[in-house]
N, C-alpha and C. Protein backbone atom coordinates (compact mmCIF):
# COMPACT_ATOMS: atom_id res chain seq x y z
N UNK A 1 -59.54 43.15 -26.31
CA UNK A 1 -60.23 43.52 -25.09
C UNK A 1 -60.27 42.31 -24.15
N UNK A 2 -60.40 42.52 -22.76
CA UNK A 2 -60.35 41.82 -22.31
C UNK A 2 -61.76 41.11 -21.43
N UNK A 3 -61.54 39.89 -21.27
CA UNK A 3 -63.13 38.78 -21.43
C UNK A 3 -64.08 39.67 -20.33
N UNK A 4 -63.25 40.48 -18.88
CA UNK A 4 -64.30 41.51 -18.48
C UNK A 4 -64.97 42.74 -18.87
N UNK A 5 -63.92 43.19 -19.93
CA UNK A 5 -64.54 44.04 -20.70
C UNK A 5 -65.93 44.04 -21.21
N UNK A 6 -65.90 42.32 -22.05
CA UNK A 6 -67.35 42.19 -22.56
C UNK A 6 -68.32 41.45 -22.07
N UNK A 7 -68.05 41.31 -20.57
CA UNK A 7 -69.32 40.78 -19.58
C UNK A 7 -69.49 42.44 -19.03
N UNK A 8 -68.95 43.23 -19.08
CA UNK A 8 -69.76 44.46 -18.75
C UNK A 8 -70.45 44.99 -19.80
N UNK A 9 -69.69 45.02 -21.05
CA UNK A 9 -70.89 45.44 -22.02
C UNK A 9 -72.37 44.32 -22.22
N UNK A 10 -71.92 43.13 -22.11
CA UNK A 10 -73.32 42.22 -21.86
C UNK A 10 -73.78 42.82 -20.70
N UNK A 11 -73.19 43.07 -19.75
CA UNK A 11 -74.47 43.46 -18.77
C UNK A 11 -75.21 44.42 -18.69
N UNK A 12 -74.57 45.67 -19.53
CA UNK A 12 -74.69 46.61 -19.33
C UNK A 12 -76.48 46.89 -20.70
N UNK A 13 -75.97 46.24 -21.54
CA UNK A 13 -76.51 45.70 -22.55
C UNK A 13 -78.51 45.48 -21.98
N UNK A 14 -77.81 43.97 -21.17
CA UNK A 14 -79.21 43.17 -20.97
C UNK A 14 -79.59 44.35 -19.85
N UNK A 15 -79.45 44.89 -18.96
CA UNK A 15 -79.76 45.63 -17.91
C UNK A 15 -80.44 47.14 -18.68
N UNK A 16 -79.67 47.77 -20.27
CA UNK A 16 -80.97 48.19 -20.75
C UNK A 16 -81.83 47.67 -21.61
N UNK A 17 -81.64 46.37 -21.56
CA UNK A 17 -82.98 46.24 -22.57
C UNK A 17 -82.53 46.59 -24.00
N UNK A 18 -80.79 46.56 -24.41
CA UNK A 18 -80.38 46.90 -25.93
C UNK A 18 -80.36 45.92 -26.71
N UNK A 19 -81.08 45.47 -27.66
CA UNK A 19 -81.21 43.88 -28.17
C UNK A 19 -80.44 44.11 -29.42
N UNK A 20 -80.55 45.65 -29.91
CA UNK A 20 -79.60 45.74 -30.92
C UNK A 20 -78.04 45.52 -30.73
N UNK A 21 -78.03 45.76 -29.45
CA UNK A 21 -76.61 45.67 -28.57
C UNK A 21 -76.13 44.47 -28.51
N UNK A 22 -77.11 43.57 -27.84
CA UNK A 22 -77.05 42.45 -27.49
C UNK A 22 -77.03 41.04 -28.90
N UNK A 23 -77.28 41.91 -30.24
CA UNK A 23 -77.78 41.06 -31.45
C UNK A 23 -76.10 41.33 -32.18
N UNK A 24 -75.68 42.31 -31.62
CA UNK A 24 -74.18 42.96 -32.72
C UNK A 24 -73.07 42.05 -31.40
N UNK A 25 -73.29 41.74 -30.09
CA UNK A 25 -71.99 40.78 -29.82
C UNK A 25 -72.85 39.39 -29.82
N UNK A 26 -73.56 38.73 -29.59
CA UNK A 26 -74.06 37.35 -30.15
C UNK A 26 -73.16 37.13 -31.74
N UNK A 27 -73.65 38.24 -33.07
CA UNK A 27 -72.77 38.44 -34.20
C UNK A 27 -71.48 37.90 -33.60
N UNK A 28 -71.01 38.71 -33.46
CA UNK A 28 -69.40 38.94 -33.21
C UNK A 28 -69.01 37.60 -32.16
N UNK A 29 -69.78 37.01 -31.55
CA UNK A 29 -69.19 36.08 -30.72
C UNK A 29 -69.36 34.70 -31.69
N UNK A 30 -70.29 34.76 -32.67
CA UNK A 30 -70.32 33.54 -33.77
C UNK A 30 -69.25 33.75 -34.78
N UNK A 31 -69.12 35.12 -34.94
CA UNK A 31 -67.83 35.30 -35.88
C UNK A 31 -66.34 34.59 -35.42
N UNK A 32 -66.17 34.73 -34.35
CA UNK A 32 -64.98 34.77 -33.27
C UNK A 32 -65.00 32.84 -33.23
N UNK A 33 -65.83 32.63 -33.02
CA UNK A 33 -65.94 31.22 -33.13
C UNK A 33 -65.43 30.50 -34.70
N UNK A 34 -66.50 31.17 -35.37
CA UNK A 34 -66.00 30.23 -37.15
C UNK A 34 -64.56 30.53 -37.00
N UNK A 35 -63.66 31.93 -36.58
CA UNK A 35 -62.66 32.06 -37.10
C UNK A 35 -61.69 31.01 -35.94
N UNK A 36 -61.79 30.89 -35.51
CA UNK A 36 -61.25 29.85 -33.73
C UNK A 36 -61.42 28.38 -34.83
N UNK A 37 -62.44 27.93 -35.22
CA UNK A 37 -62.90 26.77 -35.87
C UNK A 37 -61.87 26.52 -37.49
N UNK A 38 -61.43 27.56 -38.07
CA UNK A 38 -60.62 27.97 -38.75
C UNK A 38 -59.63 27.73 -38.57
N UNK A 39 -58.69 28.45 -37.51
CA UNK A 39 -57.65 28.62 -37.17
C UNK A 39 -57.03 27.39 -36.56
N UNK A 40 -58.44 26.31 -35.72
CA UNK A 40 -57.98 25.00 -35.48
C UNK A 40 -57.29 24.12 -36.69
N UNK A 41 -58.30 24.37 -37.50
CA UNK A 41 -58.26 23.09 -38.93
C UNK A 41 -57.06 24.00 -39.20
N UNK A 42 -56.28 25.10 -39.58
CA UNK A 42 -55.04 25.50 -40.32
C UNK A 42 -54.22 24.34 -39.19
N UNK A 43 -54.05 24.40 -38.08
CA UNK A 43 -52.92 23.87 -37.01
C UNK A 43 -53.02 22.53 -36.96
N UNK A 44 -54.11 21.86 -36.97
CA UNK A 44 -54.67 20.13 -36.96
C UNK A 44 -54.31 19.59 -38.38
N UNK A 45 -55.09 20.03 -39.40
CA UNK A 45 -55.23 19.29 -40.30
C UNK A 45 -55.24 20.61 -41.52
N UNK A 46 -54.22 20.86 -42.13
CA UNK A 46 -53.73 21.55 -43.03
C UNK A 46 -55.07 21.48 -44.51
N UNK A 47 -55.14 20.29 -45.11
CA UNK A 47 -55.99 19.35 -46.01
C UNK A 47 -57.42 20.22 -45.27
N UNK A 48 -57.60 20.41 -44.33
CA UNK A 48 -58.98 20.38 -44.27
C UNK A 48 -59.45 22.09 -43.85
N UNK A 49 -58.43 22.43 -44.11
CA UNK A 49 -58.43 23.93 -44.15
C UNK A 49 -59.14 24.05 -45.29
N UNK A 50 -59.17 24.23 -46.34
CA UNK A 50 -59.77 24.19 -47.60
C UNK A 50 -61.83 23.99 -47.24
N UNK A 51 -61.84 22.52 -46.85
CA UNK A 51 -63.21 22.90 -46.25
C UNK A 51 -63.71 23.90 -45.38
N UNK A 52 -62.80 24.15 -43.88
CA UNK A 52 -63.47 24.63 -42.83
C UNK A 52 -63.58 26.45 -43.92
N UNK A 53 -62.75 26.71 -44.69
CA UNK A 53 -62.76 28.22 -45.22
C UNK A 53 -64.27 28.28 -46.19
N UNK A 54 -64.35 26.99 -46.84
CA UNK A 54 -65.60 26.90 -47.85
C UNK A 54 -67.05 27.23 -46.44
N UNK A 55 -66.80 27.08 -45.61
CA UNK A 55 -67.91 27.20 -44.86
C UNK A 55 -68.10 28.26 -44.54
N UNK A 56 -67.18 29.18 -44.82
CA UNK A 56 -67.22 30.65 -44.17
C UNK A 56 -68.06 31.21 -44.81
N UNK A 57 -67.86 31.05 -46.31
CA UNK A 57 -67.84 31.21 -47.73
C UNK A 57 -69.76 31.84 -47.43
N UNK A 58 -70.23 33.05 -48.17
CA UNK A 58 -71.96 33.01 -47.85
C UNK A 58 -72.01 32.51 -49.13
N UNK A 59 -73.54 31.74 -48.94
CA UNK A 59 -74.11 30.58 -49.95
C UNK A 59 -74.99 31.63 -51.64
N UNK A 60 -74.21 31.29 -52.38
CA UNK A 60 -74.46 32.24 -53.83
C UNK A 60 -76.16 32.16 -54.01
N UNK A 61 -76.41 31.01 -53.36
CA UNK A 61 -77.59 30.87 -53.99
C UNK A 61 -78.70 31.17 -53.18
N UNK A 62 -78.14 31.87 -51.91
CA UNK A 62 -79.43 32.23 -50.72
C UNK A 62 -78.94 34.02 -50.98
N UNK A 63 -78.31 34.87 -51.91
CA UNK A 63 -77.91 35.64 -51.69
C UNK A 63 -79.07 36.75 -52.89
């Protein structure tokens, strides 16, 4: 989709007052990021791919 696509659903969003709306792309825009943060370390630094994936990883022991 394209980046106006989802400044209309944000607007459309904050203009009703949908926080559930507004809580599912905040989600999705942190997702989009780790995987961007990911996809850097595969292209930069091969070796450190291994960490940036362990971070993705949810924590066994908060689960």
């Amino acid at each position: 989709m394209s980046p106006r696509h989802y400044r209309d659903m944000i607007i459309r969003a904050s203009q009703a007052g949908d926080m559930r709306r507004i809580d599912q792309l905040a989600t999705q825009l942190a997702k989009a990021e780790e995987a961007r943060r990911l996809l850097q370390a595969l292209t930069h630094c091969p070796a450190c791919a291994a960490s940036a994936a362990a971070g993705l990883m949810p924590d066994a022991t908060t689960a």
